[in-house]
N, C-alpha and C. Protein backbone atom coordinates (compact mmCIF):
# COMPACT_ATOMS: atom_id res chain seq x y z
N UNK A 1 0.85 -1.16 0.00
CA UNK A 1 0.00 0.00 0.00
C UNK A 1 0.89 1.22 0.00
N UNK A 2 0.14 2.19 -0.41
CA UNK A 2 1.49 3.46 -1.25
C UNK A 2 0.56 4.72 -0.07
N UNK A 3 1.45 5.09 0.11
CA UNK A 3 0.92 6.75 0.85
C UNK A 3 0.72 7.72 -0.28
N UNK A 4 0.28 8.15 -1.00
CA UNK A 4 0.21 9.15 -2.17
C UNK A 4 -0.32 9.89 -1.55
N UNK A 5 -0.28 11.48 -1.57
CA UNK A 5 -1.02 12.22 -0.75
C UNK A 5 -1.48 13.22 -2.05
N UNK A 6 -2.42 13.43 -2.01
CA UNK A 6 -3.11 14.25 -2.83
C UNK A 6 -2.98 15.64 -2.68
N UNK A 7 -2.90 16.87 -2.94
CA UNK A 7 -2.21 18.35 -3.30
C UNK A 7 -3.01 19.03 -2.28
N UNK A 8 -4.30 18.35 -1.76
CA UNK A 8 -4.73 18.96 -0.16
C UNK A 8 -4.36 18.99 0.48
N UNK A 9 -3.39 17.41 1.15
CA UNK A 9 -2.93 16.78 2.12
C UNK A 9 -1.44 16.90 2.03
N UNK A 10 -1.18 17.91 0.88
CA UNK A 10 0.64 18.28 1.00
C UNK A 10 0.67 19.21 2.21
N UNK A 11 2.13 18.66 2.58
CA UNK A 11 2.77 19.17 3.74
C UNK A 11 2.78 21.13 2.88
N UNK A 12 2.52 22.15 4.63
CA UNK A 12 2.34 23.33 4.21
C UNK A 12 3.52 24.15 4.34
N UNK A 13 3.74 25.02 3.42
CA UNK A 13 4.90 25.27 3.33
C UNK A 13 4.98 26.62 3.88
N UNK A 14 5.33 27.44 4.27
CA UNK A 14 5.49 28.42 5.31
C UNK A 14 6.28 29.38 4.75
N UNK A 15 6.47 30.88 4.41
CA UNK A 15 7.09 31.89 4.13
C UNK A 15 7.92 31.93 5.18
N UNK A 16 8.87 32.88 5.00
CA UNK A 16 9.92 33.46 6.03
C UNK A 16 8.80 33.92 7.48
N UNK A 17 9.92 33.87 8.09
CA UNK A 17 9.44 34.24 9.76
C UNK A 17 9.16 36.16 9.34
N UNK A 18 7.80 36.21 9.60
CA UNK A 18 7.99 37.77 9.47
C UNK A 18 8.16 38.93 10.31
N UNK A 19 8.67 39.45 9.94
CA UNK A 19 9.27 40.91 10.30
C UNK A 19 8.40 41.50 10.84
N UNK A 20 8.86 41.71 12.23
CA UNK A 20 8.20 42.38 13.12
C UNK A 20 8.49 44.30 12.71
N UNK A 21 7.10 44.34 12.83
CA UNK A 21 7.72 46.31 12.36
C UNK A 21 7.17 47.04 13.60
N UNK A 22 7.76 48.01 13.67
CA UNK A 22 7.82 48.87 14.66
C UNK A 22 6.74 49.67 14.43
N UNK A 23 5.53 50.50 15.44
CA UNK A 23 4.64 51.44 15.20
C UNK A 23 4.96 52.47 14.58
N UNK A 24 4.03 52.74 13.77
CA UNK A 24 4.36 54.45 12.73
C UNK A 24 4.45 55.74 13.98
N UNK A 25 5.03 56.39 13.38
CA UNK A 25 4.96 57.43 14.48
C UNK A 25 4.20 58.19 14.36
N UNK A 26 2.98 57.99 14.00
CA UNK A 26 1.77 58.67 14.85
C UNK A 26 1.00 57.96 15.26
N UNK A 27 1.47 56.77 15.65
CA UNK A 27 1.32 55.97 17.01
C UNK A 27 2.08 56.04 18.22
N UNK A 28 2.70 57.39 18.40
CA UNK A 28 3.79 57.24 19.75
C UNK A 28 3.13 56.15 20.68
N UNK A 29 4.57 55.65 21.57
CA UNK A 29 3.97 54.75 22.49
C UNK A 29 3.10 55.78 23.82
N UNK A 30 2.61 55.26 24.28
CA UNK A 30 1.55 55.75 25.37
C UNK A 30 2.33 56.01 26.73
N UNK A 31 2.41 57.63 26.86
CA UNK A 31 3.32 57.83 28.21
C UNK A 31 2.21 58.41 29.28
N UNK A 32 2.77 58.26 30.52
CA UNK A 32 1.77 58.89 31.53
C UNK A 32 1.54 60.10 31.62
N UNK A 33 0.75 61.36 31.33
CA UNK A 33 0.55 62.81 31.57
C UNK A 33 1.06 63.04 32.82
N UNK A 34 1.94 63.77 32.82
CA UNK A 34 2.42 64.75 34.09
C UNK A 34 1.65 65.39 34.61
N UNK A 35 1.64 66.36 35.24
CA UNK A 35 1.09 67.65 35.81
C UNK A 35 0.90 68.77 35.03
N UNK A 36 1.72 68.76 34.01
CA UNK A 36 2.02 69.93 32.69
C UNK A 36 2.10 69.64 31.60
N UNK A 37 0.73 68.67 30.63
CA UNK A 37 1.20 68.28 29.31
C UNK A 37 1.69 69.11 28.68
N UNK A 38 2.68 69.12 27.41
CA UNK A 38 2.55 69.84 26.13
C UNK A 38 2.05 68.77 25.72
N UNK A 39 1.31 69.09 24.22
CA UNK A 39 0.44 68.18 23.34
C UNK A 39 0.71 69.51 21.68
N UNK A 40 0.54 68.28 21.10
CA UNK A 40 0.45 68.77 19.65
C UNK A 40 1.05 70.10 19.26
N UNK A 41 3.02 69.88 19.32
CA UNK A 41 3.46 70.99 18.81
C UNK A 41 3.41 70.92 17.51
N UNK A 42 3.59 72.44 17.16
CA UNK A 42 3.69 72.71 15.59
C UNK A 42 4.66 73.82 14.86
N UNK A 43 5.51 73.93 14.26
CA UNK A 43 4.67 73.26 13.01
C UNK A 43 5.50 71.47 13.54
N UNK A 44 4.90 70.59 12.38
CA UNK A 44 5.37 69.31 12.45
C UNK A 44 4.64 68.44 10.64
N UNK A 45 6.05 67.94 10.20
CA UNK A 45 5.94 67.87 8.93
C UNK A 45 5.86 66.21 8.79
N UNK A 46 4.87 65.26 8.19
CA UNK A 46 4.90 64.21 7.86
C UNK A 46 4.89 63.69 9.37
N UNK A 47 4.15 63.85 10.54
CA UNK A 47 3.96 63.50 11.79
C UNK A 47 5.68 63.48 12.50
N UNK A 48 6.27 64.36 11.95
CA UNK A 48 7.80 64.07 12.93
C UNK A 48 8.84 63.30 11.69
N UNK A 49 8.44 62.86 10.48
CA UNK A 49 9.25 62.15 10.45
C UNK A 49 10.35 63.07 9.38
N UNK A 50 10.45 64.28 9.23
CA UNK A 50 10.72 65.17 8.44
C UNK A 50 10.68 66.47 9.06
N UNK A 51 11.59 67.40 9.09
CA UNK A 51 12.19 68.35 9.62
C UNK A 51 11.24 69.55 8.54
N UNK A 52 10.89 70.11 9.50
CA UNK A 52 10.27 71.48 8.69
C UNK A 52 11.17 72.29 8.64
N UNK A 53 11.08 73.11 7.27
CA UNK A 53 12.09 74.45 7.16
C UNK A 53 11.76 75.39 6.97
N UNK A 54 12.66 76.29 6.74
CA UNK A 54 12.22 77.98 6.49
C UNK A 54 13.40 78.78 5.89
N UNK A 55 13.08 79.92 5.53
CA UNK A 55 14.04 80.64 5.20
C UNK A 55 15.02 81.33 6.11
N UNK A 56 16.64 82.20 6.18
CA UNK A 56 16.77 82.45 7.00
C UNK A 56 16.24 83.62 7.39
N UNK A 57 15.86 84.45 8.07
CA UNK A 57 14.81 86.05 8.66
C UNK A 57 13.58 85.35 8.65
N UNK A 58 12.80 84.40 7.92
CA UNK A 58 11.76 84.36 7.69
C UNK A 58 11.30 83.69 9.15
N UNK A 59 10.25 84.80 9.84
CA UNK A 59 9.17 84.16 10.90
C UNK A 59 8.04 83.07 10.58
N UNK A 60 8.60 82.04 11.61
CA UNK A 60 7.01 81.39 11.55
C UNK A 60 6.73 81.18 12.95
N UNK A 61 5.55 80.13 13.33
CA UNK A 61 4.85 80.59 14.14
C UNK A 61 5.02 78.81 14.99
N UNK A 62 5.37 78.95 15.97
CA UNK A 62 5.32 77.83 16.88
C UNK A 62 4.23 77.41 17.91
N UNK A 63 3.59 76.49 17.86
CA UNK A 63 2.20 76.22 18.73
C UNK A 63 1.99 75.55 19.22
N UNK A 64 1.43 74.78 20.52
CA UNK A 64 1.27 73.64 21.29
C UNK A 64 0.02 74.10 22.19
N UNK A 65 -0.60 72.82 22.54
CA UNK A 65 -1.13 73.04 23.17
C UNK A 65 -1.00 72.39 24.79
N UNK A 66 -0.70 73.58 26.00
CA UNK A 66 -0.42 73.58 26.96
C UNK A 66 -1.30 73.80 27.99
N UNK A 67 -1.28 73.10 29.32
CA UNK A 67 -2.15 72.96 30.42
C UNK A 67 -2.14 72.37 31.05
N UNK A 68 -2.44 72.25 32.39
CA UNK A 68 -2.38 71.43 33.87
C UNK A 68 -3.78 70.70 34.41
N UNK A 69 -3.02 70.32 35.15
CA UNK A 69 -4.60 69.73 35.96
C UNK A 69 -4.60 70.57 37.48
N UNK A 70 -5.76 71.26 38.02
CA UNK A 70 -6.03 72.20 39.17
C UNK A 70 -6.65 73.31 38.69
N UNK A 71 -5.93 74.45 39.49
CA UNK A 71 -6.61 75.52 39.22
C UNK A 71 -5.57 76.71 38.77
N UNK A 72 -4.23 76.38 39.05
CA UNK A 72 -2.92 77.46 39.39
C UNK A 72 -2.56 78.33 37.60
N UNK A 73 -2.35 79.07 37.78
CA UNK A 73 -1.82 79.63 36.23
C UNK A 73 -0.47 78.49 35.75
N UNK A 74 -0.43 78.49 34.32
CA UNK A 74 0.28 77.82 33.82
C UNK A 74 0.95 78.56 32.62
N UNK A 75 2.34 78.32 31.98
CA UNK A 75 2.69 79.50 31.04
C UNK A 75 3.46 78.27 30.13
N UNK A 76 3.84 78.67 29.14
CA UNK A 76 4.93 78.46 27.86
C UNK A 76 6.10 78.74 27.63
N UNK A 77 6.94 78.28 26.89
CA UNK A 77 7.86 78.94 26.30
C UNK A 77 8.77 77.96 25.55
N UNK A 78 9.26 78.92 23.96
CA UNK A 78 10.22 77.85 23.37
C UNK A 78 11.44 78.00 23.56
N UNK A 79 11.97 77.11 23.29
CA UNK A 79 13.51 77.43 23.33
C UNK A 79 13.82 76.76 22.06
N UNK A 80 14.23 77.73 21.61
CA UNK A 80 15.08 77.45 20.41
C UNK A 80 16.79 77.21 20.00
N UNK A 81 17.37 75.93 19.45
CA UNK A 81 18.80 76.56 19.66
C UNK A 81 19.26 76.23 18.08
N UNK A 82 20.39 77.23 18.34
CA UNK A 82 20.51 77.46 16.92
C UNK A 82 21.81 76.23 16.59
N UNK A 83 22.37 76.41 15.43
CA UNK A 83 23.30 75.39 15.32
C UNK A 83 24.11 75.17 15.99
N UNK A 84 24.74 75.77 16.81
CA UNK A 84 25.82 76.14 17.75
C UNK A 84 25.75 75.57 19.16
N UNK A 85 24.33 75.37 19.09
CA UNK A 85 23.92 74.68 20.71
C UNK A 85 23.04 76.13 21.23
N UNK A 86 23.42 77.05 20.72
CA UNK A 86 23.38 78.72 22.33
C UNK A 86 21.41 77.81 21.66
N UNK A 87 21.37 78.26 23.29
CA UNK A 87 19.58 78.53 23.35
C UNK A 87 19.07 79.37 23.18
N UNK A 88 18.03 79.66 22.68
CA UNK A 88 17.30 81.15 23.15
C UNK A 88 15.74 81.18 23.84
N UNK A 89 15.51 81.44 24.61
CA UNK A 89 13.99 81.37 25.19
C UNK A 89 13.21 82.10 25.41
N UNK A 90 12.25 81.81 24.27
CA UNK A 90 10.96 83.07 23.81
C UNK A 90 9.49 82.64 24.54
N UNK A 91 8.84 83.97 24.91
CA UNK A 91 7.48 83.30 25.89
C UNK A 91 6.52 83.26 25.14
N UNK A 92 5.73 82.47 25.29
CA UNK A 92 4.61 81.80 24.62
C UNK A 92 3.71 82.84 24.99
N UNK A 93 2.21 83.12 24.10
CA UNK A 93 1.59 83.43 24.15
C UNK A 93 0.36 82.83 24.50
N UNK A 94 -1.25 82.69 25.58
CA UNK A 94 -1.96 81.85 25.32
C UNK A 94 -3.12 82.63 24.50
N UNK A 95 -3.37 82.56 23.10
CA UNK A 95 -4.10 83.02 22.42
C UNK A 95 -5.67 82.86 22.62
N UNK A 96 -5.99 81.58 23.08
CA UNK A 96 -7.60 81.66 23.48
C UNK A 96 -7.56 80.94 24.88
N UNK A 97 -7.97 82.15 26.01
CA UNK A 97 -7.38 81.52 27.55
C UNK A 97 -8.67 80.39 27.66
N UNK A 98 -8.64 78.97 28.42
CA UNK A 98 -9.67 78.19 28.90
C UNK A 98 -9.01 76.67 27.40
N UNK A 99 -8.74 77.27 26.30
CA UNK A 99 -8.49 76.21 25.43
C UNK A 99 -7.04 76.05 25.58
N UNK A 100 -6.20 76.84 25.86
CA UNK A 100 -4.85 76.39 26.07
C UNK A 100 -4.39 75.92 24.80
N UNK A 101 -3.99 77.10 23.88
CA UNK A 101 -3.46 77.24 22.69
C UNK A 101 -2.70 78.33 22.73
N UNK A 102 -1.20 77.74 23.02
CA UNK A 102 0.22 78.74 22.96
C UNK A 102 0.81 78.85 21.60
N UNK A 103 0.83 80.30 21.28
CA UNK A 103 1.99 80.14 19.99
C UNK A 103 2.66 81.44 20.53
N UNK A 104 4.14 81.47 19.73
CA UNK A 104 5.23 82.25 19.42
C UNK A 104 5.74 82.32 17.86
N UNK A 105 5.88 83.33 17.56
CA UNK A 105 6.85 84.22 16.86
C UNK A 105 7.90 84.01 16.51
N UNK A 106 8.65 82.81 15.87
CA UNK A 106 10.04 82.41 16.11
C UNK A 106 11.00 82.92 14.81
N UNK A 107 12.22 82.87 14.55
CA UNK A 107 13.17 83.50 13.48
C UNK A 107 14.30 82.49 13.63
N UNK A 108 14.58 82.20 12.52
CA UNK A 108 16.04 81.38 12.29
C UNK A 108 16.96 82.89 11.84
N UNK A 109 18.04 83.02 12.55
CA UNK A 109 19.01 84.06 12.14
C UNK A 109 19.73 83.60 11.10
N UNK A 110 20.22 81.99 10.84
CA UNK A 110 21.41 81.96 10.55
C UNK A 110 21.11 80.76 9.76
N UNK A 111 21.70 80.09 8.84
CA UNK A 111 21.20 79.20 7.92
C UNK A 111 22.06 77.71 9.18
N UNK A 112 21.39 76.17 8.69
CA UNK A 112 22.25 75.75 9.68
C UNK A 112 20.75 74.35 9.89
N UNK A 113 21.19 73.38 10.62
CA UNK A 113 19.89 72.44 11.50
C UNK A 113 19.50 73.39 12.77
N UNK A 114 18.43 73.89 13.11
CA UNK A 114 17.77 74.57 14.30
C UNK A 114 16.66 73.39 14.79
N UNK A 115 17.03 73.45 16.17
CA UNK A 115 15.76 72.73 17.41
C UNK A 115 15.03 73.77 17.68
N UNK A 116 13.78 72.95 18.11
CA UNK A 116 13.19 74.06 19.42
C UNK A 116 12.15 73.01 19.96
N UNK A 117 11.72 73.22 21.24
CA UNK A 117 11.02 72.43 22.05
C UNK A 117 10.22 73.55 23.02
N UNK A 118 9.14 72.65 23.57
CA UNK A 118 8.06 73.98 24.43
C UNK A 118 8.13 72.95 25.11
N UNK A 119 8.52 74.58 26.56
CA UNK A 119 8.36 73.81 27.47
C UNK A 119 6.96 74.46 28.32
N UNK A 120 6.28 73.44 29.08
CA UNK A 120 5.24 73.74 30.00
C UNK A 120 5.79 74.18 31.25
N UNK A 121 5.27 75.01 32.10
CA UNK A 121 5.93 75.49 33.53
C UNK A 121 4.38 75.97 34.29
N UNK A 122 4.72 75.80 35.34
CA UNK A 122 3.90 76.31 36.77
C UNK A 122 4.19 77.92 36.60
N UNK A 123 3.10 78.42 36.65
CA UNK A 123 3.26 80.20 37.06
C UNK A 123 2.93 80.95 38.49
N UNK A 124 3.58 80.51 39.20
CA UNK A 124 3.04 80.92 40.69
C UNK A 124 2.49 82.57 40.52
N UNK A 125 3.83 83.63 40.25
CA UNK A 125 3.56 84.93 39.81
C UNK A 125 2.13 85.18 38.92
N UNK A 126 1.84 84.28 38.06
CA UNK A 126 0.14 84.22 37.12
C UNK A 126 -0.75 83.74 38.32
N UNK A 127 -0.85 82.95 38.85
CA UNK A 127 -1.58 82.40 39.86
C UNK A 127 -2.04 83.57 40.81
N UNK A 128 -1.05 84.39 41.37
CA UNK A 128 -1.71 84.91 42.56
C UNK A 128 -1.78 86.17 41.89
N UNK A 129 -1.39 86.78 40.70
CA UNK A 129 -2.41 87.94 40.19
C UNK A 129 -3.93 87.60 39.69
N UNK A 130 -3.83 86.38 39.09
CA UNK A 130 -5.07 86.22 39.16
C UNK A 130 -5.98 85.77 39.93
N UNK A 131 -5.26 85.37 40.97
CA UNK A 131 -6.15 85.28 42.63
C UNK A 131 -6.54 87.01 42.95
N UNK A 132 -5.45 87.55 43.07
CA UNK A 132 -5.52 88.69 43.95
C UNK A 132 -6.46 90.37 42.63
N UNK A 133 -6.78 89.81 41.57
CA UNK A 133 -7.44 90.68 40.74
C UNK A 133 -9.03 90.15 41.10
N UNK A 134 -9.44 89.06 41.26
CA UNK A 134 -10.64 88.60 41.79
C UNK A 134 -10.85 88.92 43.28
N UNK A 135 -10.00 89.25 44.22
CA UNK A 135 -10.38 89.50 45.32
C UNK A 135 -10.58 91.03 45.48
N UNK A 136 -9.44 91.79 44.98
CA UNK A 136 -9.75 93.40 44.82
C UNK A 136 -10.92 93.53 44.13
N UNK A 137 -11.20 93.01 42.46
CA UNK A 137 -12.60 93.29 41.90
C UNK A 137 -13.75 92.99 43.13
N UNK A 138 -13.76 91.96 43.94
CA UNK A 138 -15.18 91.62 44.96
C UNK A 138 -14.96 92.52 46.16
N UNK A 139 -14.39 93.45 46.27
CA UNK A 139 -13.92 94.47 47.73
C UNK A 139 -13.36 93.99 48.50
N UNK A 140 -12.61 93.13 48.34
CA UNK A 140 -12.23 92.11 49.38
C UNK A 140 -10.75 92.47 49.66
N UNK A 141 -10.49 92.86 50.99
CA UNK A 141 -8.82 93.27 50.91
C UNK A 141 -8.68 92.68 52.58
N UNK A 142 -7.43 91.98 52.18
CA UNK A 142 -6.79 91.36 53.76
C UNK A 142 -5.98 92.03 54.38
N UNK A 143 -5.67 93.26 54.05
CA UNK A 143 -4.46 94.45 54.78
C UNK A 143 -5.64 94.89 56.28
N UNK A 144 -4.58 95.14 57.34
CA UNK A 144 -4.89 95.35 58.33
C UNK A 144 -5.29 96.90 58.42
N UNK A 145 -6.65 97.51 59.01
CA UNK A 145 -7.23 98.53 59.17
C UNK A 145 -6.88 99.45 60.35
N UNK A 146 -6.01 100.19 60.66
CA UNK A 146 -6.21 101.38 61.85
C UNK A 146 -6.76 102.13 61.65
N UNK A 147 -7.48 102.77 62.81
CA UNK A 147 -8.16 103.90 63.10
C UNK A 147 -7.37 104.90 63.87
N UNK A 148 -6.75 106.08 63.57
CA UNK A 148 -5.96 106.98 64.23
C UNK A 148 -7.30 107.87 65.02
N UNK A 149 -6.66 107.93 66.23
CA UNK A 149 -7.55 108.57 67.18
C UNK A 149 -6.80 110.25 66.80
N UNK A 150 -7.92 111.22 67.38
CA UNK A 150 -7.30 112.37 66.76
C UNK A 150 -7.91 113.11 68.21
């Protein structure tokens, strides 16, 4: 008796072991939110995977969106460095307050590869003017009162 196996019952033949690929990058991997996200800087060309450019003098406009969890003021700022390493650190603007949409004004001086990164920060100094502008607007003042006898 003969084993003949018929073209169903052929042994299966298997491609190469495949290649594990790495997530696209606009799948970053999933990090824990701090106290101070930045989220969605800009500009950003082909999700990161390509360097945006510009001319040299020519302004463009840097944007993220920045914010905390509480109640305390929160601020911006980029730092830019030029080819050389020197930093420079320009303050963010928040263009519509409650949505937390920072941009700046930025300039390449010098032809060359330029960084820049935003950073998020705590504003204690924002915090208690805007504590202490809500307490003056409601009449409310904590300075101590004398009465000079005359």
């Amino acid at each position: 008796m003969t084993n003949a196996r018929s073209p169903k019952s052929a042994p299966h033949v298997t491609s190469p072991a495949p290649v594990a690929l790495t997530p696209p990058l606009s799948d970053p991997p999933q990090r824990p939110i701090g106290r101070i996200p930045v989220q969605d800087v800009r500009p950003l060309v082909d999700q990161g995977r390509r360097p945006a450019k510009c001319v040299v003098g020519e302004t463009f406009q840097v944007s993220a969106i920045v914010f905390r969890e509480g109640h305390d003021a929160v601020n911006a700022t980029v730092v830019l460095t030029n080819p050389d390493g020197v930093e420079q650190y320009l303050p963010m603007e928040c263009i519509n307050p409650g949505l937390n949409h920072w941009v700046a004004e930025v300039t390449a001086t010098s032809p060359g590869r330029w960084t820049y990164r935003v950073e998020g920060w705590s504003d204690p100094y924002g915090t208690w003017v805007h504590d202490a502008s809500i307490k003056v607007a409601a009449g409310y003042c904590a300075c101590a009162r004398s009465e000079v006898a005359t």
